[in-house]
C-alpha atoms as a PDB file:
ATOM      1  CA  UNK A   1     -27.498  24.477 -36.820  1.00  0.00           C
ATOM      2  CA  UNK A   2     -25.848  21.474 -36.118  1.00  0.00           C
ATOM      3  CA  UNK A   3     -28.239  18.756 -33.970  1.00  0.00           C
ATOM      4  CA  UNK A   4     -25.097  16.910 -32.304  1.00  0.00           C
ATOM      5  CA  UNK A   5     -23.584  20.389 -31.356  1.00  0.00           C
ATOM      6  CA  UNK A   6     -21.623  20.189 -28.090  1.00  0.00           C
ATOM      7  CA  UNK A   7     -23.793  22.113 -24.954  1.00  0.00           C
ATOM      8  CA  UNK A   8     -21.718  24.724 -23.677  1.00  0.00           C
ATOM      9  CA  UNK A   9     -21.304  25.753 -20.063  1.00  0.00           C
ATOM     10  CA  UNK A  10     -24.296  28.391 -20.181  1.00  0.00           C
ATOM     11  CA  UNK A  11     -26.800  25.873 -21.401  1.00  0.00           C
ATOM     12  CA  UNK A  12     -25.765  23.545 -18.623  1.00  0.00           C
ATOM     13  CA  UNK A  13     -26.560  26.007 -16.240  1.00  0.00           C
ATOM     14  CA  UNK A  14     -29.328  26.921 -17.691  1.00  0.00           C
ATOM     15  CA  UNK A  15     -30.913  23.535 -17.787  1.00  0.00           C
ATOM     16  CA  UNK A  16     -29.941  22.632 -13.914  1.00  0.00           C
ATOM     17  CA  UNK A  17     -32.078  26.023 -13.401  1.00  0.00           C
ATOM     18  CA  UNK A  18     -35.116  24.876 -15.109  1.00  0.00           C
ATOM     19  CA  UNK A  19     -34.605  21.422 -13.379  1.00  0.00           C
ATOM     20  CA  UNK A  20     -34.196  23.189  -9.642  1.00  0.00           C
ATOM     21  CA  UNK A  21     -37.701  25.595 -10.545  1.00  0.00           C
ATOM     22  CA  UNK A  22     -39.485  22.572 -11.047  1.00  0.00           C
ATOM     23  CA  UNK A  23     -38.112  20.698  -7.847  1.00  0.00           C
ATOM     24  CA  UNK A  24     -38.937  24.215  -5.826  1.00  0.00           C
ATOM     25  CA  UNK A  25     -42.462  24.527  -6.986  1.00  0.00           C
ATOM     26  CA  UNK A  26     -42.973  20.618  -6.457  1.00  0.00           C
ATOM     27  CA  UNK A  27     -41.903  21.704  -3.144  1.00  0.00           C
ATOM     28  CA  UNK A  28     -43.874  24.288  -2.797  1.00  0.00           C
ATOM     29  CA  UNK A  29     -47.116  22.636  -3.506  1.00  0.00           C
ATOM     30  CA  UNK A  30     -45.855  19.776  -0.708  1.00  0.00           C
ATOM     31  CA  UNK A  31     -45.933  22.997   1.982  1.00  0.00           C
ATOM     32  CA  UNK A  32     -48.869  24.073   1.020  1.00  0.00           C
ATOM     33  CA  UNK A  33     -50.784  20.668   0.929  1.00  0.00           C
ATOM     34  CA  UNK A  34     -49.358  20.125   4.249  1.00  0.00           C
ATOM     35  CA  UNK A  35     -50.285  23.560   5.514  1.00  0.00           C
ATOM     36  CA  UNK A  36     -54.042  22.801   4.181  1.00  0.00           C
ATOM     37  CA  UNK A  37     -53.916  19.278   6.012  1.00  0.00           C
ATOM     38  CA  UNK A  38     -52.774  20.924   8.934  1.00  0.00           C
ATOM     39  CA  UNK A  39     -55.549  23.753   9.415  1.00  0.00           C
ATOM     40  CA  UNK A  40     -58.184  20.660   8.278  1.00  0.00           C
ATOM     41  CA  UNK A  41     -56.859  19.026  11.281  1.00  0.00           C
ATOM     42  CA  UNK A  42     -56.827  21.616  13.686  1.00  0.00           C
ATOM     43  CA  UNK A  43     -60.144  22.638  12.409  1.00  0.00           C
ATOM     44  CA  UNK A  44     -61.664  18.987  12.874  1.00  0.00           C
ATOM     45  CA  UNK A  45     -60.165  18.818  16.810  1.00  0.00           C
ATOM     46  CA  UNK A  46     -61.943  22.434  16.971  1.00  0.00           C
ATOM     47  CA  UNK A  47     -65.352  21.392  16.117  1.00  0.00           C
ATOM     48  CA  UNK A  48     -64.683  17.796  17.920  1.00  0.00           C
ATOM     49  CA  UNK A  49     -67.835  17.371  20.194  1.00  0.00           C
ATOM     50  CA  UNK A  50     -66.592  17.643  24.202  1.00  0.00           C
ATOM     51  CA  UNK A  51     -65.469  13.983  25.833  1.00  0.00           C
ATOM     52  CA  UNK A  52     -68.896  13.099  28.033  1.00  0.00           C
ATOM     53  CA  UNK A  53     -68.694  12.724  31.987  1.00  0.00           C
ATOM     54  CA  UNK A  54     -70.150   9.587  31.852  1.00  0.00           C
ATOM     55  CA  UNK A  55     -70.665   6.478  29.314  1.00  0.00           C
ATOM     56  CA  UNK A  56     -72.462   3.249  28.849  1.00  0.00           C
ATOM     57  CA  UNK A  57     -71.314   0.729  26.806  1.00  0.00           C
ATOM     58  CA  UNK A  58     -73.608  -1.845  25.693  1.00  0.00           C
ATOM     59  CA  UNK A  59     -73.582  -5.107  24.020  1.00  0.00           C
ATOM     60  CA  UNK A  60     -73.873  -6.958  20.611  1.00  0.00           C
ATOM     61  CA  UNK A  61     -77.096  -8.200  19.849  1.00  0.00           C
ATOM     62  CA  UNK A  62     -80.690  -8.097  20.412  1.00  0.00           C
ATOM     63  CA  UNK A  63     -81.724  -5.263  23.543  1.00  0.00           C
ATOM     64  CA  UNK A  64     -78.051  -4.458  23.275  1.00  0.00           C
ATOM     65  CA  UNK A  65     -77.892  -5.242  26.909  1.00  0.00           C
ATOM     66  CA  UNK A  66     -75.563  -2.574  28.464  1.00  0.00           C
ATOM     67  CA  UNK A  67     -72.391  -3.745  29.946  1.00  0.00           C
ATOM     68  CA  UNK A  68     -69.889  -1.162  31.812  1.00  0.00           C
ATOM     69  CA  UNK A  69     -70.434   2.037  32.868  1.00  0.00           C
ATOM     70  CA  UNK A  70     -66.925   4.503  32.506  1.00  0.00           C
ATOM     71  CA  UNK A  71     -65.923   7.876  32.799  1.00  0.00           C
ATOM     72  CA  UNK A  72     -65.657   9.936  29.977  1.00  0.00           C
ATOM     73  CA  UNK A  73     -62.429   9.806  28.218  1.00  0.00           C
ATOM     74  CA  UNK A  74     -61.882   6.081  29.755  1.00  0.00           C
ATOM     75  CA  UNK A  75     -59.419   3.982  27.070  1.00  0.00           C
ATOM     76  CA  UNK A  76     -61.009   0.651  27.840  1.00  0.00           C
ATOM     77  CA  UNK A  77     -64.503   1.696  26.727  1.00  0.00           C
ATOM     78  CA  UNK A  78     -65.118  -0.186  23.441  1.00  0.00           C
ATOM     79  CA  UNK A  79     -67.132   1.670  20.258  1.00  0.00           C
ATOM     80  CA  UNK A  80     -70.435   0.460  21.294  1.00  0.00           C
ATOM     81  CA  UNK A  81     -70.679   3.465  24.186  1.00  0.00           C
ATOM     82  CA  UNK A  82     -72.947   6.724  24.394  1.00  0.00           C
ATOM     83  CA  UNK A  83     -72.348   9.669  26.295  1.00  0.00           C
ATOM     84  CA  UNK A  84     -75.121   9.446  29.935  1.00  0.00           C
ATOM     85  CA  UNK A  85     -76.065  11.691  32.384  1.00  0.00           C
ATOM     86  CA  UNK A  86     -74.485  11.317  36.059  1.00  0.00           C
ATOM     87  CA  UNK A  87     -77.837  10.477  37.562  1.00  0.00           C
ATOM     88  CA  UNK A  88     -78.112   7.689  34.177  1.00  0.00           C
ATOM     89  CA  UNK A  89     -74.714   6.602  35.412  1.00  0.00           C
ATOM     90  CA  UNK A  90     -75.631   6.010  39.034  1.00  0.00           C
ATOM     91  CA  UNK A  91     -78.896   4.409  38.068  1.00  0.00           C
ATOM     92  CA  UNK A  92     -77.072   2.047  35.400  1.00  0.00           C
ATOM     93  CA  UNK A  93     -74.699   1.138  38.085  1.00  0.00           C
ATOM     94  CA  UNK A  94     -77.563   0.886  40.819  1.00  0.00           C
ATOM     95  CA  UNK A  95     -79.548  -1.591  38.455  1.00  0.00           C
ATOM     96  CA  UNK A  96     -76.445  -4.560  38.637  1.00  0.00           C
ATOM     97  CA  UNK A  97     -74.079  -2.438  35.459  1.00  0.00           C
ATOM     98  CA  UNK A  98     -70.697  -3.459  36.318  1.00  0.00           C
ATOM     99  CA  UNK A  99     -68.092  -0.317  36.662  1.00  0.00           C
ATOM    100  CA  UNK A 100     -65.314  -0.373  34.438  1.00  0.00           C
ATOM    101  CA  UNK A 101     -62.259  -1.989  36.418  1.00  0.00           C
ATOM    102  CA  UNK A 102     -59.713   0.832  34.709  1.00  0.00           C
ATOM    103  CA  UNK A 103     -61.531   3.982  35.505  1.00  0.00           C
ATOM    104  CA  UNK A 104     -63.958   2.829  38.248  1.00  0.00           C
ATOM    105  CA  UNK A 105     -67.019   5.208  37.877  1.00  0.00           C
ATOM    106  CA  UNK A 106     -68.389   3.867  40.439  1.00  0.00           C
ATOM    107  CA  UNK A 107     -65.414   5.317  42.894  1.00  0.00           C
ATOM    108  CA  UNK A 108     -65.985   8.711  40.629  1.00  0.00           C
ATOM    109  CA  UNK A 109     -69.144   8.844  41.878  1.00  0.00           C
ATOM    110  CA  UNK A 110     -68.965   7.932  45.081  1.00  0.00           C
ATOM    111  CA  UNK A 111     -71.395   4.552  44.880  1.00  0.00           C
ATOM    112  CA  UNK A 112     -68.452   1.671  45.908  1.00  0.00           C
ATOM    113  CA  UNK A 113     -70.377  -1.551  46.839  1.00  0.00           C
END
């Protein structure tokens, strides 16, 4: 058989075939990575622990002095917080703990100075 032998029509075809299987299972593996990432996610917001009522966000440093008090969920607390108790809340803000200025625990729990 000749080596410089002109491709016909049919082995055109053919070879645009093998090229569009590959590109369809590349494709399929895309879907079902993205399906995987998907149920990781939604399995990750399932076992998410619940938002607390109340935090405290302390300081850098030595004693890590605390230094708001927020509702749960508030966006201005900063990483250094830990879910409290309401009656640690009221105390924290009794003892001189400022309330956050966004979410104003002390208005959510009814201790306005």
């Amino acid at each position: 058989m000749n080596e410089f032998a002109p491709l016909t029509r049919l082995d055109l075809l053919r070879f645009l075939e093998r090229v569009q299987l590959g590109d369809l299972e590349r494709t399929r593996r895309w879907i079902a990575d993205e399906e995987r990432r998907q149920a990781e996610q939604a399995e990750g917001e399932r076992r998410r622990p619940p938002v607390p009522d109340w935090m405290l966000e302390v300081g850098i440093g030595a004693g890590r002095p605390p230094v708001a008090v927020h509702v749960g969920g508030c966006h201005m607390s900063g990483k250094r917080v830990r879910g409290i108790s309401r009656d640690e809340a009221r105390r924290a803000l009794a003892d001189g703990v400022p309330a956050c200025t966004h979410c104003r625990a002390d208005t959510e729990l009814g201790m306005l100075e």
